[in-house]
Protein backbone atom coordinates (compact mmCIF):
# COMPACT_ATOMS: atom_id res chain seq x y z
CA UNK A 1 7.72 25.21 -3.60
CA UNK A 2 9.37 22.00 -3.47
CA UNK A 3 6.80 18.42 -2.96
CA UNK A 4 8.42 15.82 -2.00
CA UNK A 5 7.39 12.30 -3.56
CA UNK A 6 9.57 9.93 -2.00
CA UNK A 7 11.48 9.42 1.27
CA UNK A 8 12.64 6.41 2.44
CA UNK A 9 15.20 5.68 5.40
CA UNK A 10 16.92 2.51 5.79
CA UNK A 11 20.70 0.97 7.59
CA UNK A 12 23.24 -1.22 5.97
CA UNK A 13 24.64 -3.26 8.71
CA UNK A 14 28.89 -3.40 7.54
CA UNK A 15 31.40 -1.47 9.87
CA UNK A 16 32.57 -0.64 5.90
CA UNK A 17 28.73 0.34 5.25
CA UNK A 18 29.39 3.69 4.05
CA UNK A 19 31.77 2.51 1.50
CA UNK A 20 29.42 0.23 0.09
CA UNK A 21 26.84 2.74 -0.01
CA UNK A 22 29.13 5.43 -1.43
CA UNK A 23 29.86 3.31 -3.97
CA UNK A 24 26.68 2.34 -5.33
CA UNK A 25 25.78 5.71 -5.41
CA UNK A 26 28.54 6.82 -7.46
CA UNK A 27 28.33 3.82 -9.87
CA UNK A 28 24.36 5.27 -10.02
CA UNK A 29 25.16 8.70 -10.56
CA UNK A 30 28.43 7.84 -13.04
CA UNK A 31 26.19 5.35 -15.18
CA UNK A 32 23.53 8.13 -15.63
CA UNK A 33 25.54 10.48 -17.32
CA UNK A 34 27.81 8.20 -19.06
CA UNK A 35 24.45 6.03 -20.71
CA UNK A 36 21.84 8.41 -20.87
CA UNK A 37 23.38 12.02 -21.74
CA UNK A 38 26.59 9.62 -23.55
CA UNK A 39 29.12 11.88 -20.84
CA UNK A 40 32.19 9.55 -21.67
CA UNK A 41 34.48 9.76 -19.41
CA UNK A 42 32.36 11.56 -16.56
CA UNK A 43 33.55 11.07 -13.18
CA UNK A 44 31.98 11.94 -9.36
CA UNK A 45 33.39 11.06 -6.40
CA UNK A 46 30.75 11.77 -3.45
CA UNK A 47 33.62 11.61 -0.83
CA UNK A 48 34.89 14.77 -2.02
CA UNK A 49 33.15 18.06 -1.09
CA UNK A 50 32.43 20.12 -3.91
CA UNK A 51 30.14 20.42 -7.87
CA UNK A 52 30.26 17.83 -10.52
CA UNK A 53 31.63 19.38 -13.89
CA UNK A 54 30.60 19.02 -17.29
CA UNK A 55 26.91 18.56 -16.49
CA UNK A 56 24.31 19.86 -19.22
CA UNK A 57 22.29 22.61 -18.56
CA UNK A 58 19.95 23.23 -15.43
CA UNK A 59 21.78 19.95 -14.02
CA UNK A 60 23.02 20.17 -10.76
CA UNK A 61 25.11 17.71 -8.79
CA UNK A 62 27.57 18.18 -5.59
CA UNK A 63 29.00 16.61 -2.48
CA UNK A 64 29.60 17.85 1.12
CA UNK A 65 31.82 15.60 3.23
CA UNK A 66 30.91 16.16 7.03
CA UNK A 67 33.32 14.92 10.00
CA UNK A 68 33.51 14.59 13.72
CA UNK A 69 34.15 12.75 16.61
CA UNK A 70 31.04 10.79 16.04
CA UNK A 71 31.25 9.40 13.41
CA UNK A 72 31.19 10.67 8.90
CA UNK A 73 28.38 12.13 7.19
CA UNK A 74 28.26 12.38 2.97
CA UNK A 75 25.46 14.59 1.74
CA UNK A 76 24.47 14.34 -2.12
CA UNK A 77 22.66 16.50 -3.66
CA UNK A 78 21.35 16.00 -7.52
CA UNK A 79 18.53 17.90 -9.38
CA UNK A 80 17.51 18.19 -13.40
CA UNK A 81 14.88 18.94 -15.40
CA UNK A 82 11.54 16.52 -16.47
CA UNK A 83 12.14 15.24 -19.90
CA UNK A 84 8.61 15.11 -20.05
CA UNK A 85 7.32 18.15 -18.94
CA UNK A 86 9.55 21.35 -19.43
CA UNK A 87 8.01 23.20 -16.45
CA UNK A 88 9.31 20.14 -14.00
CA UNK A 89 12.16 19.39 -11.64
CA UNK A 90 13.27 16.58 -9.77
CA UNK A 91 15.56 16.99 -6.96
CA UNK A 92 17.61 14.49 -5.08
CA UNK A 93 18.72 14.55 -1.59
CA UNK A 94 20.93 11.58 -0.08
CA UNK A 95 22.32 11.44 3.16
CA UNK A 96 24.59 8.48 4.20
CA UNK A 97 26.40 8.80 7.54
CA UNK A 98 28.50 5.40 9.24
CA UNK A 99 27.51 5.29 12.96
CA UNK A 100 30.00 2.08 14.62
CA UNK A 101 28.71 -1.14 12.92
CA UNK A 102 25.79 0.65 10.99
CA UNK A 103 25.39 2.85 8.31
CA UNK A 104 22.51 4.81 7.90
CA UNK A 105 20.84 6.00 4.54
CA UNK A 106 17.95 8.30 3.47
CA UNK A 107 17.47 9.50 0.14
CA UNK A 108 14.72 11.99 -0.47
CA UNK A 109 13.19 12.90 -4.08
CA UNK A 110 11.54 16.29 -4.84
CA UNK A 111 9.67 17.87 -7.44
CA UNK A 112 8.99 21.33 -8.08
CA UNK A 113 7.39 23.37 -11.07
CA UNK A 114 10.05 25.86 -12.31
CA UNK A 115 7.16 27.20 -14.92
CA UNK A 116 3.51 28.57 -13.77
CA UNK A 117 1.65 26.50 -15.76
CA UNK A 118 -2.22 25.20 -14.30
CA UNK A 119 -1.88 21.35 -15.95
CA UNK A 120 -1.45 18.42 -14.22
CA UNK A 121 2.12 16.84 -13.97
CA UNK A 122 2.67 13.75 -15.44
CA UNK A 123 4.40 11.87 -12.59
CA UNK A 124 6.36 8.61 -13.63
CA UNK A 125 8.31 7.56 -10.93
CA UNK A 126 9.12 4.74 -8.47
CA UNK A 127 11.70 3.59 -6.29
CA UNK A 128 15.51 4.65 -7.73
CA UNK A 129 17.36 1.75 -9.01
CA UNK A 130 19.92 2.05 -6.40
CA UNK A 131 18.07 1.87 -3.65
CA UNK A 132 16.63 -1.83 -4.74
CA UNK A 133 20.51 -2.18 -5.53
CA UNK A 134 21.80 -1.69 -2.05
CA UNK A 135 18.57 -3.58 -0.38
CA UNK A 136 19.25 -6.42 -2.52
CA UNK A 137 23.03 -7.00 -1.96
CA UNK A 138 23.58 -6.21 1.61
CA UNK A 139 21.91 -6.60 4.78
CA UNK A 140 19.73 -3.70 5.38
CA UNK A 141 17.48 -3.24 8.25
CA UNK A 142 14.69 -0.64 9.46
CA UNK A 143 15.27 -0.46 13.26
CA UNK A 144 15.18 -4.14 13.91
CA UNK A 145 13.05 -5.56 10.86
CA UNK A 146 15.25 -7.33 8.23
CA UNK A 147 14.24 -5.80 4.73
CA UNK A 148 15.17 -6.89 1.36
CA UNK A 149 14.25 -6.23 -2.71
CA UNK A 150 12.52 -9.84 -2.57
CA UNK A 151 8.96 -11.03 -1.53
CA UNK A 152 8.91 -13.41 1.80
CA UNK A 153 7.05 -16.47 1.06
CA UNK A 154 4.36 -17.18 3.88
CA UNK A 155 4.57 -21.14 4.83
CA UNK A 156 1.62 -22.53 7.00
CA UNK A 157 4.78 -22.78 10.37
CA UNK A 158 5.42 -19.32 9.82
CA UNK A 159 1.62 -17.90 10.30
CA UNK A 160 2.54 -17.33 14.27
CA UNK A 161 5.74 -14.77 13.20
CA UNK A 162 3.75 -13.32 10.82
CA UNK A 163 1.10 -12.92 12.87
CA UNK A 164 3.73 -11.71 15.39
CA UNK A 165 5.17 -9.28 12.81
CA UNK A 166 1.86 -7.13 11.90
CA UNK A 167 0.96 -6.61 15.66
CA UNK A 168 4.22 -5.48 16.90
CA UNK A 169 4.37 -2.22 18.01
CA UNK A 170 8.33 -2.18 16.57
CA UNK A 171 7.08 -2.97 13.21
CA UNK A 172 7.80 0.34 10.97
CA UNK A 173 7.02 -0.57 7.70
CA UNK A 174 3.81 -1.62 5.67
CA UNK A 175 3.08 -5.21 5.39
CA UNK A 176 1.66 -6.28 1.49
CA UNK A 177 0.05 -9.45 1.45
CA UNK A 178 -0.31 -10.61 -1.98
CA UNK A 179 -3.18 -13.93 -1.74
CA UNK A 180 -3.80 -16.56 -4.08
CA UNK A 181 -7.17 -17.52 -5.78
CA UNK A 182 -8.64 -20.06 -4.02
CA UNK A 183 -8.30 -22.82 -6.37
CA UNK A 184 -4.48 -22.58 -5.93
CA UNK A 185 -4.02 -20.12 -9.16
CA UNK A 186 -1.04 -17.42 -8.10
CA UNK A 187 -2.32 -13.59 -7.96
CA UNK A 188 -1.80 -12.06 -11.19
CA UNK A 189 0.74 -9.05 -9.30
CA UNK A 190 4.42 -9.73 -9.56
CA UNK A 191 5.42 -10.10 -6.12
CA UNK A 192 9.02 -9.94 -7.04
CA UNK A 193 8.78 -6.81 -9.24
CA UNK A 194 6.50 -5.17 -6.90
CA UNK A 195 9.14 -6.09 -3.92
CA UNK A 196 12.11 -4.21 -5.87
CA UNK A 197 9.96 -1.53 -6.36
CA UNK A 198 8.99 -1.12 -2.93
CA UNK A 199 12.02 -2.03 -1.48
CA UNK A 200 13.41 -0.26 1.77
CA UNK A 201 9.45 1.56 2.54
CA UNK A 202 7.71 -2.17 2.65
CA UNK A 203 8.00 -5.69 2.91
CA UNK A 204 5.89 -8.19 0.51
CA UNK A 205 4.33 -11.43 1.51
CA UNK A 206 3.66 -13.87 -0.79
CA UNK A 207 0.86 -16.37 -0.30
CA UNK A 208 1.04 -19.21 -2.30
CA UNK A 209 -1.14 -22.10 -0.84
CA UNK A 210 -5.18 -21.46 -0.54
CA UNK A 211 -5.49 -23.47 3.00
CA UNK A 212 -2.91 -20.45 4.34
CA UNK A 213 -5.15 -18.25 3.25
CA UNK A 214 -8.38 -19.32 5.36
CA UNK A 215 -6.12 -20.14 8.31
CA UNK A 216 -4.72 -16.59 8.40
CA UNK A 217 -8.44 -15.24 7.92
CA UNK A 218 -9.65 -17.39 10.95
CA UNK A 219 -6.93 -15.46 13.25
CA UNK A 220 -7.55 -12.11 12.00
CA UNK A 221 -11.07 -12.47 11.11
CA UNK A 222 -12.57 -12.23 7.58
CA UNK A 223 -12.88 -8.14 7.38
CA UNK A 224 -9.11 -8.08 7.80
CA UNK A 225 -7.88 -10.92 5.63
CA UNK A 226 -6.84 -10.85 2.10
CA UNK A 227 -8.10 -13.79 -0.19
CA UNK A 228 -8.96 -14.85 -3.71
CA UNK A 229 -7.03 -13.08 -5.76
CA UNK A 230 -6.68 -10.02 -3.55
CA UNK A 231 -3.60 -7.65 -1.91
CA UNK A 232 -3.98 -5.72 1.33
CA UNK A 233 -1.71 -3.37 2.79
CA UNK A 234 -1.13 -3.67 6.47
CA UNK A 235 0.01 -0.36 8.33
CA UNK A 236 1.71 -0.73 11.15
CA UNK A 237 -0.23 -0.08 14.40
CA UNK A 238 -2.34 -2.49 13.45
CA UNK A 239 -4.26 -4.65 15.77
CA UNK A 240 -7.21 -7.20 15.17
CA UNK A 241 -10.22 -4.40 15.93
CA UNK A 242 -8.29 -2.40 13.46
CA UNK A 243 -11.02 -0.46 11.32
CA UNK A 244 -10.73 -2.45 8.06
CA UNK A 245 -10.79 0.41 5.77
CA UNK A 246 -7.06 2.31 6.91
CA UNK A 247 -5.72 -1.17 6.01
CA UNK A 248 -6.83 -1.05 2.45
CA UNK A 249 -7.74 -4.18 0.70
CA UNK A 250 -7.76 -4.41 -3.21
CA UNK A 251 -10.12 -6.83 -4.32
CA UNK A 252 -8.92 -9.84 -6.90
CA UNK A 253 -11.73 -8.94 -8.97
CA UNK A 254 -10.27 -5.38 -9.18
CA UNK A 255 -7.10 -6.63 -10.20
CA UNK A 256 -8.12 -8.55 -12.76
CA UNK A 257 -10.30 -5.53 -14.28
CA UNK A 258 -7.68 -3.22 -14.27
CA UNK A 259 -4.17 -5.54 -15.01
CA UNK A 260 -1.38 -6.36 -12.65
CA UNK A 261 0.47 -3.36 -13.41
CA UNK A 262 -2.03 -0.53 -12.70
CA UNK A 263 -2.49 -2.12 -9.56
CA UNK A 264 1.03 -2.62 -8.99
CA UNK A 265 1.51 1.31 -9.26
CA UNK A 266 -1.69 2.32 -7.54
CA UNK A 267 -0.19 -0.04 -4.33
CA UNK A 268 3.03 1.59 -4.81
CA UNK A 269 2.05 4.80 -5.09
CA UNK A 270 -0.23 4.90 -1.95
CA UNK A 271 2.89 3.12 0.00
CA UNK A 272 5.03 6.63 -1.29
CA UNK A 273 2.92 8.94 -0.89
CA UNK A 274 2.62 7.72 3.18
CA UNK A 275 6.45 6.87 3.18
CA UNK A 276 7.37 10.91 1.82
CA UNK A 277 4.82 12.09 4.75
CA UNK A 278 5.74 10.04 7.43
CA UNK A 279 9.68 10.50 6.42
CA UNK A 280 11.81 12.13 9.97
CA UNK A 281 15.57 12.22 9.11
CA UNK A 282 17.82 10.27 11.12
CA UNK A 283 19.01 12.84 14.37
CA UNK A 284 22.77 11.06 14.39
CA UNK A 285 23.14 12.40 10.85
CA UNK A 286 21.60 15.63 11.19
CA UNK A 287 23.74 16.57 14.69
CA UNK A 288 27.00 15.21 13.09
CA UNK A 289 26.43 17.80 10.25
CA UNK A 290 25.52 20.33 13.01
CA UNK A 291 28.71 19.77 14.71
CA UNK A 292 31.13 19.73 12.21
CA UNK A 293 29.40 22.90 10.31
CA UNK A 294 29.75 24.49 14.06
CA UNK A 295 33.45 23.12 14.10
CA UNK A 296 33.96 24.69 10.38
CA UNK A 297 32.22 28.25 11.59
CA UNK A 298 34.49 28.65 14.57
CA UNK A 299 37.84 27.72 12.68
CA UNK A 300 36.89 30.51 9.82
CA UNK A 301 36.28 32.89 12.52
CA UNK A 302 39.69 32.09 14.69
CA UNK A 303 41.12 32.45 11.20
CA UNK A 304 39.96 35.44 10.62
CA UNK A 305 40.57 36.93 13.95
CA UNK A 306 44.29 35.85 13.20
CA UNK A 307 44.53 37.42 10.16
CA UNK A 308 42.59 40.97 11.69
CA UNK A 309 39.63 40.52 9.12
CA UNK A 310 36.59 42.32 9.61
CA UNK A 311 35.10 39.20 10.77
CA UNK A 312 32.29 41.28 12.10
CA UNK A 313 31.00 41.70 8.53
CA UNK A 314 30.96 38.02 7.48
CA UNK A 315 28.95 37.45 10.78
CA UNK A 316 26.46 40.19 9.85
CA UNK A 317 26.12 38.21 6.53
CA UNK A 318 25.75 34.81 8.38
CA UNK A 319 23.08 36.56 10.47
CA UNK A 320 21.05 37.24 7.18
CA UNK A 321 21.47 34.06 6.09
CA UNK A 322 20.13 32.52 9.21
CA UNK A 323 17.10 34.75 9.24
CA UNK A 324 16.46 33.25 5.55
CA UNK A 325 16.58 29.75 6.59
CA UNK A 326 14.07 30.55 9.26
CA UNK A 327 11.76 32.15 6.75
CA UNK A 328 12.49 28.47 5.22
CA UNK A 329 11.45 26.47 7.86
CA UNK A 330 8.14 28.67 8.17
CA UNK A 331 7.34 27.69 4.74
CA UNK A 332 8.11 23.79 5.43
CA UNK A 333 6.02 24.04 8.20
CA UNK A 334 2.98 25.33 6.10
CA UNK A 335 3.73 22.90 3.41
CA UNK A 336 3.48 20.74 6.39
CA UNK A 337 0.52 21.21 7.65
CA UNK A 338 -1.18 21.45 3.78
CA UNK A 339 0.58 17.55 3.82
CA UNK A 340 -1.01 16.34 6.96
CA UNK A 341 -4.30 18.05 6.45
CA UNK A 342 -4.40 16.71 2.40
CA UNK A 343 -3.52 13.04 4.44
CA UNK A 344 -6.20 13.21 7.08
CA UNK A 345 -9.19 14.10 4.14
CA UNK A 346 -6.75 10.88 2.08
CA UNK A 347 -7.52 8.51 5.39
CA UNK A 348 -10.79 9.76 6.97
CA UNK A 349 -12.37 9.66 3.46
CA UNK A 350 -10.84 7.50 0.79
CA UNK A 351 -7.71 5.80 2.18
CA UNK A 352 -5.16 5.00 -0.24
CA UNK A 353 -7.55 5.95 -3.34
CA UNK A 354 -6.86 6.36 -6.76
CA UNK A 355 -9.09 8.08 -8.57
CA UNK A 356 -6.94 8.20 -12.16
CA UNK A 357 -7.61 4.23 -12.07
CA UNK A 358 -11.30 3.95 -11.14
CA UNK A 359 -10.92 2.62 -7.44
CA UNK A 360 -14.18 2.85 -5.46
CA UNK A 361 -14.11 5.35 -2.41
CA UNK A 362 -14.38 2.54 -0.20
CA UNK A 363 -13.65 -0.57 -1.52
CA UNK A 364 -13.95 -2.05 1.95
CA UNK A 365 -17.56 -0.17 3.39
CA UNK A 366 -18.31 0.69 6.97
CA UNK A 367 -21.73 -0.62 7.73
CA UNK A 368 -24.04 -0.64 10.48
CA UNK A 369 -27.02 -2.71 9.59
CA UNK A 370 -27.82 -5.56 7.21
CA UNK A 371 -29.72 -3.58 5.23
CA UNK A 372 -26.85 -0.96 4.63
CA UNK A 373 -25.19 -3.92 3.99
CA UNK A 374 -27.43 -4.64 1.04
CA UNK A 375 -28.00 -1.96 -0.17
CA UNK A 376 -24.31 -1.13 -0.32
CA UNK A 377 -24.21 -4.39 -2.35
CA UNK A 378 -26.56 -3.50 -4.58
CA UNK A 379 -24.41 -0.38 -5.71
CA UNK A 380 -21.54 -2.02 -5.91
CA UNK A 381 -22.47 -5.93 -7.55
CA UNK A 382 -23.67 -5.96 -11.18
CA UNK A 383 -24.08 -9.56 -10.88
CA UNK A 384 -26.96 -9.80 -8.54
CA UNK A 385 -30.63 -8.62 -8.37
CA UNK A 386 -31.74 -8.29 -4.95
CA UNK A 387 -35.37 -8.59 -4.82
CA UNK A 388 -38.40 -6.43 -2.55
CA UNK A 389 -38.44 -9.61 -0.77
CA UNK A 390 -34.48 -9.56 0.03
CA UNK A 391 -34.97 -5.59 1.77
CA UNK A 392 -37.70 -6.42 3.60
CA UNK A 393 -35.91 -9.46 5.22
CA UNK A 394 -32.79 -7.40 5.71
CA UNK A 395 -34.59 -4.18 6.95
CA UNK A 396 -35.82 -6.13 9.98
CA UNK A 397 -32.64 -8.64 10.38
CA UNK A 398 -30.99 -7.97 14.16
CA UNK A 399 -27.58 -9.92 12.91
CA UNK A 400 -24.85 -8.17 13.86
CA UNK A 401 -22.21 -8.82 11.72
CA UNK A 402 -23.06 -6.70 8.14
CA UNK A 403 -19.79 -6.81 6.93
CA UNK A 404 -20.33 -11.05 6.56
CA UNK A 405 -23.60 -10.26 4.51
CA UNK A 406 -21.61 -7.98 2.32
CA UNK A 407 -19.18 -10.12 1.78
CA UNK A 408 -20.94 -12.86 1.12
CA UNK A 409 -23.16 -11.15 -1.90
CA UNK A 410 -19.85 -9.90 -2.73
CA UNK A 411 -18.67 -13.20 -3.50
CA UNK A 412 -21.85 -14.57 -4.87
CA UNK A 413 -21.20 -11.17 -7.52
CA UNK A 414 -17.33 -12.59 -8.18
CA UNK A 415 -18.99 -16.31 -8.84
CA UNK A 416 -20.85 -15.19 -11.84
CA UNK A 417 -17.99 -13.90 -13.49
CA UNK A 418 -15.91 -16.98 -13.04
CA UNK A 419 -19.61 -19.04 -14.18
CA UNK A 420 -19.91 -16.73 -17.34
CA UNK A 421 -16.06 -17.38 -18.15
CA UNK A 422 -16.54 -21.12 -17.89
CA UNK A 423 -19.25 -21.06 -19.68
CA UNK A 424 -17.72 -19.33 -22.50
CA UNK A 425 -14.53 -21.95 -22.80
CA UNK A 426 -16.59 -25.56 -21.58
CA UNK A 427 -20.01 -24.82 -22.36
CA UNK A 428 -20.80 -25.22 -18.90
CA UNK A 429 -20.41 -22.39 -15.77
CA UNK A 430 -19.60 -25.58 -13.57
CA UNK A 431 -20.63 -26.63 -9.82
CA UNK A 432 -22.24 -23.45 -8.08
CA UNK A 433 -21.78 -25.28 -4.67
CA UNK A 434 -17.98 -26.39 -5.84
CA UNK A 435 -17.32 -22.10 -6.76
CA UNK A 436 -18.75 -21.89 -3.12
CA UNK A 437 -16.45 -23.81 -1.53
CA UNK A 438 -13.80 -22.16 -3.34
CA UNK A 439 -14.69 -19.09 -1.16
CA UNK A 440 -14.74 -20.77 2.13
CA UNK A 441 -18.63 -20.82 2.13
CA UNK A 442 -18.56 -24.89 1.42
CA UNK A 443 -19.40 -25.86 5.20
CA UNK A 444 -21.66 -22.88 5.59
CA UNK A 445 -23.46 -23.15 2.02
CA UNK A 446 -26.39 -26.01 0.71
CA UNK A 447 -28.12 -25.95 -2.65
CA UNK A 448 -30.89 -27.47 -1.11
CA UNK A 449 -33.14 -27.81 1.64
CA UNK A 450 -34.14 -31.01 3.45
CA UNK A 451 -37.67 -32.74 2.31
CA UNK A 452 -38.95 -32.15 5.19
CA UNK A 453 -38.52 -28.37 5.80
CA UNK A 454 -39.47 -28.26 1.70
CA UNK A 455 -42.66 -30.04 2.69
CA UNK A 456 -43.77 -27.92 5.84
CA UNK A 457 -42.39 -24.79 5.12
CA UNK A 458 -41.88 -24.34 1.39
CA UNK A 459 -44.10 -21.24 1.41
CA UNK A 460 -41.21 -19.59 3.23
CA UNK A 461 -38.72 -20.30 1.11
CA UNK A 462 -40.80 -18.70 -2.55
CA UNK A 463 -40.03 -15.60 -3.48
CA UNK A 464 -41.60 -13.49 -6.00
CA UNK A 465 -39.26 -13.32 -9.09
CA UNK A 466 -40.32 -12.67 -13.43
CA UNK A 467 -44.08 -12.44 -11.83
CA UNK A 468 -44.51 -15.88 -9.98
CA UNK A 469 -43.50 -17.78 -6.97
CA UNK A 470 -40.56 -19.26 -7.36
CA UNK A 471 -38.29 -21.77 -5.23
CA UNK A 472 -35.11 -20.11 -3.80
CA UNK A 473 -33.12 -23.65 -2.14
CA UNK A 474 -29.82 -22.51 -2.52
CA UNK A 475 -28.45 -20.36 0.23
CA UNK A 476 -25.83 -19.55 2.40
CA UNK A 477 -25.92 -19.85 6.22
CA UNK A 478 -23.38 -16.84 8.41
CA UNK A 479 -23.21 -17.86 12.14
CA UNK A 480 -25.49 -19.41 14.77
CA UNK A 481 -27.79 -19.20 17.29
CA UNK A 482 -30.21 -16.47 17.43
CA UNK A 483 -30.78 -13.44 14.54
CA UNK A 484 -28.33 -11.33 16.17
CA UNK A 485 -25.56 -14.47 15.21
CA UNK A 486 -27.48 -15.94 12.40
CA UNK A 487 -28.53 -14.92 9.32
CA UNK A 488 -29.00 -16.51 5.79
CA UNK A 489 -28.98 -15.69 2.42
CA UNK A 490 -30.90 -17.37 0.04
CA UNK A 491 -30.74 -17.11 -4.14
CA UNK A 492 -30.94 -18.59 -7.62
CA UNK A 493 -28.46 -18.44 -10.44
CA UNK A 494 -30.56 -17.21 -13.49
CA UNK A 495 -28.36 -18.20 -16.17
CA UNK A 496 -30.23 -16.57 -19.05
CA UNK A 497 -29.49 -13.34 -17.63
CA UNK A 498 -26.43 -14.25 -15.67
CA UNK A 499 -27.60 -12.91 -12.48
CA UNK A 500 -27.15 -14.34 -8.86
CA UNK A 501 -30.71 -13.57 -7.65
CA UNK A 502 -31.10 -12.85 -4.13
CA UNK A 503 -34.62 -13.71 -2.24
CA UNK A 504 -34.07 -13.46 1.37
CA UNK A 505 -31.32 -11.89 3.63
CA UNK A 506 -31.44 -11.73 7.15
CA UNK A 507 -33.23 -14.09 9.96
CA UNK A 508 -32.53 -18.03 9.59
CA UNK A 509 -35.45 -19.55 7.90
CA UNK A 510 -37.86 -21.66 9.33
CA UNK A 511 -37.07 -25.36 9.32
CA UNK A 512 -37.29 -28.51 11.38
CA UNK A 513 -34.70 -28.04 13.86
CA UNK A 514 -36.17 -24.48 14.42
């Protein structure tokens, strides 16, 4: 049974649409044979119904031109073997039908194991070349949404539409937001490789300036931004109470560990694999084939009835073949349901994972408390050693924002690496309270506290750590007001071990204003 891999659905807005399209396609399909399988002189023309010749064997590739008062209708349809695995075969399905002013494509991709064989396929695939082709030369839209085989460039005037954009209920396509680190440094994925790729299924943002960054996290809050380094993909349907784990964000730090272009695939790949189960073909192109292979049934049977045929036997057979298509669509319809059920455990458990590339379950964790919120830390952050002292604080904290701690020792985990790296190349790991700021904590962190509140109150502020009391100034501050809107986080930077140690987490400290 056929899988399929790869949908995607897209206009070209030309009243000559479908001739553009056509030809693209047939320059595609011409250039394959003639430079890969060296076919000289190999020649298609997908405006003519009928089989390609001279293809090598198990290659398949042929044309049906459709007709009517509505409008024309090209279906191609191309399959061949894997040249990687023997038991493998891709099949193509393109349908291109001109509709007035617009001309609508889809262009479906299959695989299917022609050999029982229990391995696992070695998939290599991404979007075909002529679909980045067509995006990139003409103006193609998805219902209203302008797309295109190049990353959009987010300006700080242009937060409102973009804003605008990812809430719209007309939106159709996944948003990727690629962010910059905050010092200004580009993110290490090719935005304009990863927008040809994509092209036609989603539309790439490019952040370039830092201050964008933290103004786009302010309206959407800091569980649904992307920063640092990072990409997230925005669904559409998505709001700002969305649950932050459908709209998957991919940590810089990730990135970095794994390179550019494994996360480049594993972003593509998730954006597929949605696109092929989401895919509904377009109902102008499927009726215009209806009608004209309902035109084409009743002129064979007037013709036969002319001629005094025994059309009654060719109508037995067309019977037959009906009843197979049904058994067909039965089988669709389980492979169906297998799809959306394999989706929902995909969403409800892991969205978007990737386990052949080491990506967490849940990169972005759904937490309740603070102290599931450090605790989920301390599974996931080498860089930090939360202390007895740090649990006990957060198992009776009342703050009600978890995800903020989490994030916070999440970032306190990332400054260690950059410390250790600086270290390495200056000698020196640099300003903690200047890596701070360059995660938005710089109004909300200190490395000290006052003389004052160090003379009444120091007590409060020593934590057991290596067997004595030590002084833990340096902390960050989440909020205001009462412990359900405050909370603090206070820590050391042990640089022999290269550890961010944490002391405290949870209710504001006493101090003088307290």
């Amino acid at each position: 049974m056929a899988r399929l891999v790869y949908a995607c659905r897209f206009e070209v807005q030309a009243v000559d649409g479908l001739d553009k399209v056509v030809a693209a396609y047939r320059e595609w399909l011409v250039g394959y044979y003639c430079k890969r399988h060296k076919s000289v002189g190999f020649s298609f023309d997908p405006c003519r119904t009928g089989d390609a010749n001279s293809l090598p064997a198990s290659h398949l590739l042929s044309s049906i031109v459709y007709e009517a008062d509505a409008g024309k209708a090209i279906r191609v349809r191309w399959s061949f073997p894997d040249n990687n695995d023997v038991g493998l075969r891709w099949s193509n399905d393109i349908r291109i039908g001109q509709f007035a002013e617009r001309c609508s494509v889809e262009h479906l991709i299959s695989i299917e194991s022609v050999q029982y064989s229990v391995s696992p396929a070695r998939l290599q695939f991404g979007s075909p070349r002529v679909v980045r082709e067509i995006c990139a030369k003409t103006p193609t839209y998805v219902g209203n949404m302008r797309v295109r085989a190049t990353p959009y460039d987010l300006q700080h005037d242009a937060l409102g539409d973009l804003l605008a954009l990812l809430t719209s209920d007309l939106r159709k396509l996944p948003v990727v937001i690629l962010s910059p680190y905050a010092r200004g440094e580009p993110n290490i994925i090719d935005a304009n490789q990863l927008a040809r790729n994509l092209a036609g299924v989603a539309v790439i943002v490019r952040i370039e300036d830092p201050e964008v960054t933290w103004d786009f996290a302010h309206e959407v809050g800091r569980q649904l931004s992307c920063f640092n380094g990072a990409a997230r993909i925005y669904w559409p349907g998505f709001t700002n109470n969305a649950d932050p784990r459908v709209h998957r964000l991919f940590f810089g730090s990730w990135i970095e560990q794994v390179g550019s272009a494994v996360a480049s695939r594993t972003i593509e790949r998730t954006v597929f694999a949605v696109a092929a189960f989401r895919f509904v073909p377009d109902e102008r192109i499927s009726d215009l084939v209806r009608t004209a292979e309902s035109v084409e049934r009743q002129k064979l049977l007037s013709e036969k009835r002319a001629a005094g045929d025994d059309f009654w036997k060719d109508y037995e057979r067309d019977l037959a073949l009906l009843e197979g298509e049904r058994e067909r669509v039965q089988e669709l319809e389980i492979e169906n349901a297998n799809l959306k059920a394999n989706q929902q455990v995909l969403i409800s458990s892991s969205p978007n994972s990737d386990e052949s590339v080491g990506i967490p379950e849940d990169e972005v964790p759904s937490l309740s408390s603070v102290t599931e919120a450090v605790e989920a830390a301390a599974r996931r952050c080498g860089n930090i050693q939360l202390l007895d002292s740090a649990y006990a604080s957060a198992s009776s904290s009342t703050f009600l924002r978890p995800y903020d701690v989490y994030k916070a020792l999440a970032d306190l985990n990332e400054i260690v690496d950059v410390w250790r790296k600086e270290r390495e190349k200056k000698g020196s790991g640099g300003d903690l309270l200047q890596h701070l700021r360059d995660r938005g904590w710089g109004k909300r962190s200190s490395m000290r506290i006052s003389d004052t509140t160090r003379g009444k109150y120091r007590s409060d502020y020593e934590f057991i750590y290596k067997g004595r009391k030590q002084l833990f100034e340096p902390h960050i501050t989440i909020g205001a007001g009462d412990s359900n809107s405050c909370a603090s986080i206070h820590f050391i930077l042990d640089q022999n071990l290269e550890k961010m140690v944490i002391g405290h987490v949870g209710k504001h400290l006493p101090n003088t204003k307290t």
